[in-house]
Protein backbone atom coordinates (compact mmCIF):
# COMPACT_ATOMS: atom_id res chain seq x y z
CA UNK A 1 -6.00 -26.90 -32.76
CA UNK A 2 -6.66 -24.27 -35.05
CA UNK A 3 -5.49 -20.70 -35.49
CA UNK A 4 -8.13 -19.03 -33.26
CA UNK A 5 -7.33 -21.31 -30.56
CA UNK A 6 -4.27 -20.81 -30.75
CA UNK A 7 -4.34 -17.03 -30.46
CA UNK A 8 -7.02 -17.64 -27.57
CA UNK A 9 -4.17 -19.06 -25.27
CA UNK A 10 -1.88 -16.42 -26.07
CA UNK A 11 -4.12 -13.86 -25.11
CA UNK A 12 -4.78 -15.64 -21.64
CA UNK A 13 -0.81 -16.25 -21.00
CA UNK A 14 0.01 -12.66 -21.72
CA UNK A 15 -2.91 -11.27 -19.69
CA UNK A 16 -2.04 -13.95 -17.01
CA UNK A 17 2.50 -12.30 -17.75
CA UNK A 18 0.83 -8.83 -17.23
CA UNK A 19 -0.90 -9.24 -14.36
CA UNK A 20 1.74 -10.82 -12.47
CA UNK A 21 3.93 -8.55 -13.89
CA UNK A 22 1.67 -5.43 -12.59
CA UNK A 23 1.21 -6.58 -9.56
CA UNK A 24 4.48 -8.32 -7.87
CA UNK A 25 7.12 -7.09 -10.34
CA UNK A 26 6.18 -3.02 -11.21
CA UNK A 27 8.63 -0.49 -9.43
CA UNK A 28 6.33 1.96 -8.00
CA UNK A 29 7.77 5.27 -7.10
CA UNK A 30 8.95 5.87 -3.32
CA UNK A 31 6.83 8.82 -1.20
CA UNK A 32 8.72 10.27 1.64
CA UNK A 33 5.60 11.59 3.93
CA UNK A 34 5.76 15.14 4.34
CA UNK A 35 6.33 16.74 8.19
CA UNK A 36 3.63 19.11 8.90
CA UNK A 37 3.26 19.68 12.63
CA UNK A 38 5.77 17.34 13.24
CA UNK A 39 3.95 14.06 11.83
CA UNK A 40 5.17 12.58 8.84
CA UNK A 41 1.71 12.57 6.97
CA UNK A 42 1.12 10.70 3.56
CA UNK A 43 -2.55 10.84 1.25
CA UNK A 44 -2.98 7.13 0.04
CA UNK A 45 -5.94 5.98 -2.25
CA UNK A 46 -7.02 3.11 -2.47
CA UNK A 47 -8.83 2.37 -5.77
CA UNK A 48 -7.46 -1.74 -6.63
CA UNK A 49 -4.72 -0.97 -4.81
CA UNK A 50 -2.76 1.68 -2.68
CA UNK A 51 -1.27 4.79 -4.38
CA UNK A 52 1.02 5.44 -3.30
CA UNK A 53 2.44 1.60 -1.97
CA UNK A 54 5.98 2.38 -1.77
CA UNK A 55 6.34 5.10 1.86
CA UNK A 56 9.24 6.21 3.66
CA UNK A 57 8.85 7.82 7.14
CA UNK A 58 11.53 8.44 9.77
CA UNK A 59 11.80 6.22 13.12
CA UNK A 60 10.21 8.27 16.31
CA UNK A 61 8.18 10.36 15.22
CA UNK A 62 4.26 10.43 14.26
CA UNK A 63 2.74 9.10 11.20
CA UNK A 64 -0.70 9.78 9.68
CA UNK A 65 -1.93 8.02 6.72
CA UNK A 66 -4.96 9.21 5.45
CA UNK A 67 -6.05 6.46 2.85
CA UNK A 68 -8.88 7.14 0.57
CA UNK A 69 -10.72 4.91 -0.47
CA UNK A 70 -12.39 5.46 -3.69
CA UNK A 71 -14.67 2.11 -4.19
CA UNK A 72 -16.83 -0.34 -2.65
CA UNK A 73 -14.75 -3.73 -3.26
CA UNK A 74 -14.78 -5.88 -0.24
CA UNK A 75 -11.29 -6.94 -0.18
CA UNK A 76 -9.91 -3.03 0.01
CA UNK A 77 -12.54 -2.55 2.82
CA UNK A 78 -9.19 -2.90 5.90
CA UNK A 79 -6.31 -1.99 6.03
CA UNK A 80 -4.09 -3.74 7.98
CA UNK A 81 -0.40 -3.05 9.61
CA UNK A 82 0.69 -6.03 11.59
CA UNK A 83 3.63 -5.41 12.70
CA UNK A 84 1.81 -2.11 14.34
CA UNK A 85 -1.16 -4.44 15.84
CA UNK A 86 -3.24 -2.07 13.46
CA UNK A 87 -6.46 -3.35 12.08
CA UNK A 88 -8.92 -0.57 10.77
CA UNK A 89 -12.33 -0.48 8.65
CA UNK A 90 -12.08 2.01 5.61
CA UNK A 91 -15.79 2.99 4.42
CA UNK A 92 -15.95 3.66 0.57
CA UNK A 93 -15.54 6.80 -0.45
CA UNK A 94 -14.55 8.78 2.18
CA UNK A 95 -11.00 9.28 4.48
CA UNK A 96 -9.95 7.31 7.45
CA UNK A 97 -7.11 8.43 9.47
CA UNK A 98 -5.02 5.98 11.14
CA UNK A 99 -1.81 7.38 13.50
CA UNK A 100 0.66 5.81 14.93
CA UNK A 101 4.94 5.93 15.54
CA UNK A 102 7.25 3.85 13.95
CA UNK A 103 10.06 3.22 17.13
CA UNK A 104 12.20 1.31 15.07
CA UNK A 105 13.92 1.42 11.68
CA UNK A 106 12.74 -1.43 9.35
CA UNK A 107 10.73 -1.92 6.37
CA UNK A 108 6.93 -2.86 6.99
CA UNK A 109 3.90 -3.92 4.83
CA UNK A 110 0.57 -2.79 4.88
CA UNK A 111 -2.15 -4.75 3.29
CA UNK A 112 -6.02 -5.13 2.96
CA UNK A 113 -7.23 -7.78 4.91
CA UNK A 114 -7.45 -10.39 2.28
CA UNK A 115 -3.68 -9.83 1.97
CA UNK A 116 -4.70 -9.23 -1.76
CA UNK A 117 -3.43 -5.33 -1.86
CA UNK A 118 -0.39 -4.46 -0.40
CA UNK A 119 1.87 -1.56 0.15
CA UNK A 120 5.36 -1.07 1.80
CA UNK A 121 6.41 1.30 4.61
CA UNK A 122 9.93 1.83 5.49
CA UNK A 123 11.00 3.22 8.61
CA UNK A 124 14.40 5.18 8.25
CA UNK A 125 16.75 6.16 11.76
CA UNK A 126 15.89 9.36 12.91
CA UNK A 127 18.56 12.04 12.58
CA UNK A 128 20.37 11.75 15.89
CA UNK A 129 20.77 7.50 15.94
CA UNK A 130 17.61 6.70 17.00
């Protein structure tokens, strides 16, 4: 093999270290949704993935995520909550609202529906034990 080769292949295995790296191993920071009305609401955009990923809301109360969705790839065109029995289409380049309370404390992902973007939502006990 010679030199260029060489440097060829490391290229592709650090490309192949970051993206792994970016997308399973990078800390994103945490969003506790903000109470207005009482519903915990949180703005998410999804542009290659969901930003914010990482959500806390509290257990019993309403949530509203707006996600926008800021381009036309297919696989960020759902968003899907399972463990909610949530399914909804996001059109590209505008807002979708989807609403819905968390009963019970636990911590939940969110995903497109090729399971290719995903974010996390943890539900926290409600002041009072619930």
């Amino acid at each position: 093999m010679e030199t260029m080769d060489w440097i060829a292949i490391g290229g592709g295995l650090l490309t192949i270290a970051w993206i792994n790296w970016w997308f399973l191993l990078a800390r994103r920071p945490t969003i506790r949704a903000a109470a207005r009305g009482g519903v915990q609401e949180v703005a998410i955009v999804v542009a290659g993935g969901y930003d914010p990923a990482d959500i806390r809301v509290r257990a019993g109360l309403p949530v509203r995520l707006v996600f926008d969705r800021r381009e036309t790839s297919p696989c960020s065109e759902e968003v899907v909550l399972p463990d909610f029995g949530i399914e909804r289409f996001l059109p590209a380049h505008r807002t979708t609202t989807v609403d819905f309370v968390p009963e019970h404390p636990g911590t939940f992902e969110f995903t497109c529906g090729m399971r290719m973007l995903r974010g996390r939502l943890t539900v926290e006990a409600s002041e009072g034990g619930r």
